[in-house]
Protein backbone atom coordinates (compact mmCIF):
# COMPACT_ATOMS: atom_id res chain seq x y z
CA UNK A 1 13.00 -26.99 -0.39
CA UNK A 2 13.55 -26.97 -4.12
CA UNK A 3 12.73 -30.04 -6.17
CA UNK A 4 14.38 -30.89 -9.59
CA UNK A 5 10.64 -30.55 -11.17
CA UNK A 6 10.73 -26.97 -9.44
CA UNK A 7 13.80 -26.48 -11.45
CA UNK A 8 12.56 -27.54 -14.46
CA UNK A 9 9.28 -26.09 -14.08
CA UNK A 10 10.62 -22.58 -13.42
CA UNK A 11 13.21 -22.65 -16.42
CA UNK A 12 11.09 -23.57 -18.60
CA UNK A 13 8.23 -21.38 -17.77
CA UNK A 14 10.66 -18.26 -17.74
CA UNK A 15 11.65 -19.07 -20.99
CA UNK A 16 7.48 -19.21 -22.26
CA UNK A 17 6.81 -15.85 -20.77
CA UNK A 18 10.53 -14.34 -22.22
CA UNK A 19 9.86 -15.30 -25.77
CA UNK A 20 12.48 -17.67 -25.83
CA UNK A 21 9.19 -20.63 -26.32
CA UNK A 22 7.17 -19.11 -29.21
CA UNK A 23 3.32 -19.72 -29.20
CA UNK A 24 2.63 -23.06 -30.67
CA UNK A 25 5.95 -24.42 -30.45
CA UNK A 26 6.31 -28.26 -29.67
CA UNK A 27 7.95 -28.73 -25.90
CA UNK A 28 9.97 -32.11 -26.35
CA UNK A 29 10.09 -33.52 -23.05
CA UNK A 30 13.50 -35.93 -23.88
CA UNK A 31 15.05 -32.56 -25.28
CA UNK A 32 14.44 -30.49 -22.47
CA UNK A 33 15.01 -33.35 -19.57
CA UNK A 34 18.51 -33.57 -21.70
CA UNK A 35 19.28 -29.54 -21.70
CA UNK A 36 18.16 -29.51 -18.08
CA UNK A 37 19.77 -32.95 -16.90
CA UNK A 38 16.76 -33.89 -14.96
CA UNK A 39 15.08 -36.98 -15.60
CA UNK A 40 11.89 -37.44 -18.30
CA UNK A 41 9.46 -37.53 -15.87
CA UNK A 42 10.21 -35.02 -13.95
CA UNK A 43 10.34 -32.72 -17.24
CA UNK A 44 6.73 -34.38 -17.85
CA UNK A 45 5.62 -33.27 -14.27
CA UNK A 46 6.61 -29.82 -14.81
CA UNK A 47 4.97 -29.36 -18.50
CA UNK A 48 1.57 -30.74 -16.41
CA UNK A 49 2.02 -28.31 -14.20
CA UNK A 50 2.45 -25.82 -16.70
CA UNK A 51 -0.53 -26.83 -18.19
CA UNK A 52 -2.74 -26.44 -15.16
CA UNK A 53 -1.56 -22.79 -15.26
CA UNK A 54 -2.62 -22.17 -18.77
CA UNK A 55 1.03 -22.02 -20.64
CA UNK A 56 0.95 -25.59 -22.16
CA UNK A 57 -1.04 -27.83 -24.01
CA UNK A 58 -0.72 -31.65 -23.57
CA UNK A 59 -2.16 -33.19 -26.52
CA UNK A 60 -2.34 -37.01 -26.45
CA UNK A 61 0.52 -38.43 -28.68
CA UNK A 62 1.86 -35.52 -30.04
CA UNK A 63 3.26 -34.45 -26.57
CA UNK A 64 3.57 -30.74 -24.97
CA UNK A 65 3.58 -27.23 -27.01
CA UNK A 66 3.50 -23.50 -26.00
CA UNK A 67 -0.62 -22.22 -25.55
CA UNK A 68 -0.99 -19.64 -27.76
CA UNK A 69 -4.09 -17.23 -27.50
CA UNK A 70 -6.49 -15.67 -30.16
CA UNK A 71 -7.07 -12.11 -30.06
CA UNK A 72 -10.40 -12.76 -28.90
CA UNK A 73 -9.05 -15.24 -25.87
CA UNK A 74 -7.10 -12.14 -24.79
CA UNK A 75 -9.71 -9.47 -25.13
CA UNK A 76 -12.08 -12.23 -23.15
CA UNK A 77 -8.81 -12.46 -20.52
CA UNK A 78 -8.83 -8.37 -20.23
CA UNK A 79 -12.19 -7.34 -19.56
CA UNK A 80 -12.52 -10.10 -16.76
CA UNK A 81 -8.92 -8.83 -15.25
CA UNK A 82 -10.39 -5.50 -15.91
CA UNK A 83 -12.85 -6.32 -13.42
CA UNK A 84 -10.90 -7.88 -10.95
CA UNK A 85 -8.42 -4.75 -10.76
CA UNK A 86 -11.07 -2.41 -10.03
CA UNK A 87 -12.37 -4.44 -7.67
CA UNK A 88 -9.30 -5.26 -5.94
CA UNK A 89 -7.84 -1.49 -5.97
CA UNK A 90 -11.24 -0.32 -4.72
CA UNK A 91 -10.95 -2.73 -1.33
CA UNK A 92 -7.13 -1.38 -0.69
CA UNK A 93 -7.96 2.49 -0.79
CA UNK A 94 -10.60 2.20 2.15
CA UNK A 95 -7.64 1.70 4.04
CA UNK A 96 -4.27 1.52 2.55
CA UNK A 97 -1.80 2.90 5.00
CA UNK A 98 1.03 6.14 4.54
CA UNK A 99 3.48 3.28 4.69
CA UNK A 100 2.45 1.39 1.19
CA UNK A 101 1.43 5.38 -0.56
CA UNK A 102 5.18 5.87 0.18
CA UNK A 103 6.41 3.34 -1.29
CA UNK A 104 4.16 3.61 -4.23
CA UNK A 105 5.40 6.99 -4.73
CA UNK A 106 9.11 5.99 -4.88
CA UNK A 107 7.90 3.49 -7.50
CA UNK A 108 6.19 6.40 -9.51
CA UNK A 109 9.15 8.28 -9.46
CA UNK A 110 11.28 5.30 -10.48
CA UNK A 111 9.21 4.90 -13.50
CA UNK A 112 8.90 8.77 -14.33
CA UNK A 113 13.18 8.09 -15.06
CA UNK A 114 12.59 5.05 -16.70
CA UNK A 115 10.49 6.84 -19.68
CA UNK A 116 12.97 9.41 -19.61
CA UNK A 117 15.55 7.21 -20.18
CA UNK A 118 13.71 4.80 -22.05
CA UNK A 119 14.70 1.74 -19.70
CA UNK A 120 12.00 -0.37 -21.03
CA UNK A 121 12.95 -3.57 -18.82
CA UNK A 122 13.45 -1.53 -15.80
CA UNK A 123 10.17 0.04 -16.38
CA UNK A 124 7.99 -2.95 -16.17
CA UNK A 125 9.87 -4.35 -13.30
CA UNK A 126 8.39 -1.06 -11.50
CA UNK A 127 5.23 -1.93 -12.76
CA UNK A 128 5.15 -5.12 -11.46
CA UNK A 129 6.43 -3.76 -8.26
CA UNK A 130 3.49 -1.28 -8.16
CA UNK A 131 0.88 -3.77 -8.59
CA UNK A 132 2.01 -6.29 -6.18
CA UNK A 133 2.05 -4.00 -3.39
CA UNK A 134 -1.32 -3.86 -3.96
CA UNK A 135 -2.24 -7.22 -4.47
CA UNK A 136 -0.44 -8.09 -1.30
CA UNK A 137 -2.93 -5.45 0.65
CA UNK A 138 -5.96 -7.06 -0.93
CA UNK A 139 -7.89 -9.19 1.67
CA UNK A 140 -9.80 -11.15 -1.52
CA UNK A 141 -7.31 -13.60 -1.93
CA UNK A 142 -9.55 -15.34 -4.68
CA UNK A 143 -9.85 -11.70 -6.56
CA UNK A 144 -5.93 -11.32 -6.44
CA UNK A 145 -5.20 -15.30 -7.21
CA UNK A 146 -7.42 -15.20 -10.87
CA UNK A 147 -5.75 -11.85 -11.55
CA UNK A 148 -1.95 -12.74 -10.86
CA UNK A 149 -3.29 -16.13 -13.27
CA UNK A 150 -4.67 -13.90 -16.29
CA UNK A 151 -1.27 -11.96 -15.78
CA UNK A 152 0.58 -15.04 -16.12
CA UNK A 153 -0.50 -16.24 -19.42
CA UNK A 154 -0.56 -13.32 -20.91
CA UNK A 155 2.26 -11.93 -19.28
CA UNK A 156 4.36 -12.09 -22.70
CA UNK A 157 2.00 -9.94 -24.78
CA UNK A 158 1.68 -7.50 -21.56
CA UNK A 159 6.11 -7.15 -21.65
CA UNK A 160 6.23 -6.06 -25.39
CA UNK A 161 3.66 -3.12 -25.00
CA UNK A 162 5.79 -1.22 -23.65
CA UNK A 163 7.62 -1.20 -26.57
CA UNK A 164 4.90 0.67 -28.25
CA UNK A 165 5.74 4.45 -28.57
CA UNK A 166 3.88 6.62 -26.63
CA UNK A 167 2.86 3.62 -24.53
CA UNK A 168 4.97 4.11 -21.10
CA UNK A 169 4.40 7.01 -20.49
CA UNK A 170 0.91 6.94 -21.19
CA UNK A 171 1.07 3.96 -18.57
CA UNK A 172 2.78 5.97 -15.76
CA UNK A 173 -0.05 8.53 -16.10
CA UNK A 174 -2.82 5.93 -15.37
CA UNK A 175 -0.35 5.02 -12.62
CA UNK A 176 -0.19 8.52 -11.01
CA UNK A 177 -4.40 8.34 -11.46
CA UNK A 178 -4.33 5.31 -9.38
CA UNK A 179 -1.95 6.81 -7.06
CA UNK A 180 -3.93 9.88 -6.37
CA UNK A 181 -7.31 8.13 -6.11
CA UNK A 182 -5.49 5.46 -3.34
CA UNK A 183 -4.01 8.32 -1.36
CA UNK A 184 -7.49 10.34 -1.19
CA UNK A 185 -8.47 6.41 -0.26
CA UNK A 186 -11.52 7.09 -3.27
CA UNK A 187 -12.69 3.93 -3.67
CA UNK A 188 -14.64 4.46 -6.78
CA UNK A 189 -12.18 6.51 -8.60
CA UNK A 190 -9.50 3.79 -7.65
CA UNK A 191 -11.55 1.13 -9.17
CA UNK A 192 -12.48 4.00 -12.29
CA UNK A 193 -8.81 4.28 -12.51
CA UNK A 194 -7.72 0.54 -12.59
CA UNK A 195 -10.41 -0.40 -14.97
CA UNK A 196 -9.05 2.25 -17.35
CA UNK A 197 -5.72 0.76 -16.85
CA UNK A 198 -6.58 -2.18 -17.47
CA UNK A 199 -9.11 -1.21 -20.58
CA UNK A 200 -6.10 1.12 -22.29
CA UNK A 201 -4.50 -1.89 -22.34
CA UNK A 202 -7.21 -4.07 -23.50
CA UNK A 203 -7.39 -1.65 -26.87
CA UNK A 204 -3.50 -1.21 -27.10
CA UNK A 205 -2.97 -4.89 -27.66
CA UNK A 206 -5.91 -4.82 -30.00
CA UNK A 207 -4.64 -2.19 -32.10
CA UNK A 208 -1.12 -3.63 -32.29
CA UNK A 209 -1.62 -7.58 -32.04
CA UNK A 210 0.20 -8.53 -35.10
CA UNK A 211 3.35 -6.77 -34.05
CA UNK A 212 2.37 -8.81 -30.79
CA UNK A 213 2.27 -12.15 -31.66
């Protein structure tokens, strides 16, 4: 069952990863608690909780603000998700069944009309979709659990890539190299073509942080 600090938590941690909470900006727990109508310290409970996921910083007596990340901090983030990926996808294509390629392929083809259309939003939604069908085949729960974290906090600098041109559809080709590698269940071109992935968009955010940030 859903608690009020659930509540809070979740609103407030949507609102980090939309934009809506800039990087660095002061959370004030009385603020939020009297936006949200929940009580102080169950505003306080959630920004802790935040914090143990890497969104917040709790500074003693100046309260709660947004994390923000160097460049470095997110280059460090991407080469050890880059790693986790590769292992992860590499693990699923020994034995990833018709079932999941199916529905991987409808994704594919979702995203093809996406970049057609250029349906930005849509087109990381299928993204997301993609990935956590393979996350949920993944028997390394510890490899898939540090990877959906790094995602997490730097799940807001991930969403505006996409806005770069050229970038989605350069995306849904490393997509369609994933695909092909997990249907020929390749394990070592599935892990060659996640770390790619996963390295393209290492540099892209490195070539473009300021309009990042």
């Amino acid at each position: 069952m859903s608690t009020q600090t659930d509540y809070a938590y979740e609103i407030i941690k949507n609102r980090i990863l939309d934009g809506s909470y800039k990087p660095s900006e002061n959370l004030v727990e009385m603020n939020i608690a009297n936006e949200l109508k929940v009580s102080r310290n169950t505003t306080k409970k959630a920004l802790l909780r935040l914090e143990s996921e890497g969104l917040v910083v709790m500074e003693p007596n100046k309260g709660a603000r947004v994390k923000d990340f160097t460049l470095d901090e997110i280059v460090d983030f991407l080469m050890i998700r880059e790693v986790l990926e590769g292992l992860i996808f590499s693990l699923v294509a020994k034995s990833i069944s018709d079932e999941a390629l199916e529905k991987l392929d409808e994704i594919i083809v979702k995203m093809e009309k996406c970049v057609e259309q250029s349906q930005f939003v849509q087109y990381s939604e299928n993204n997301l979709k993609f990935h956590n069908i393979i996350y949920d085949l993944c028997k390394n729960e510890k490899a898939v659990e540090m990877t959906l974290l790094i995602k997490t906090q730097l799940r807001r600098y991930n969403l505006r890539t996409i806005l770069i041109p050229g970038r989605s559809l350069k995306t849904l080709n490393e997509h369609k190299n994933i695909y092909k590698a997990l249907k020929n269940h390749d394990s070592k071109e599935a892990e060659k073509a996640a770390r790619t992935h996963i390295s393209n968009l290492r540099n892209t955010i490195i070539d473009n942080y300021d309009f990042l940030i």
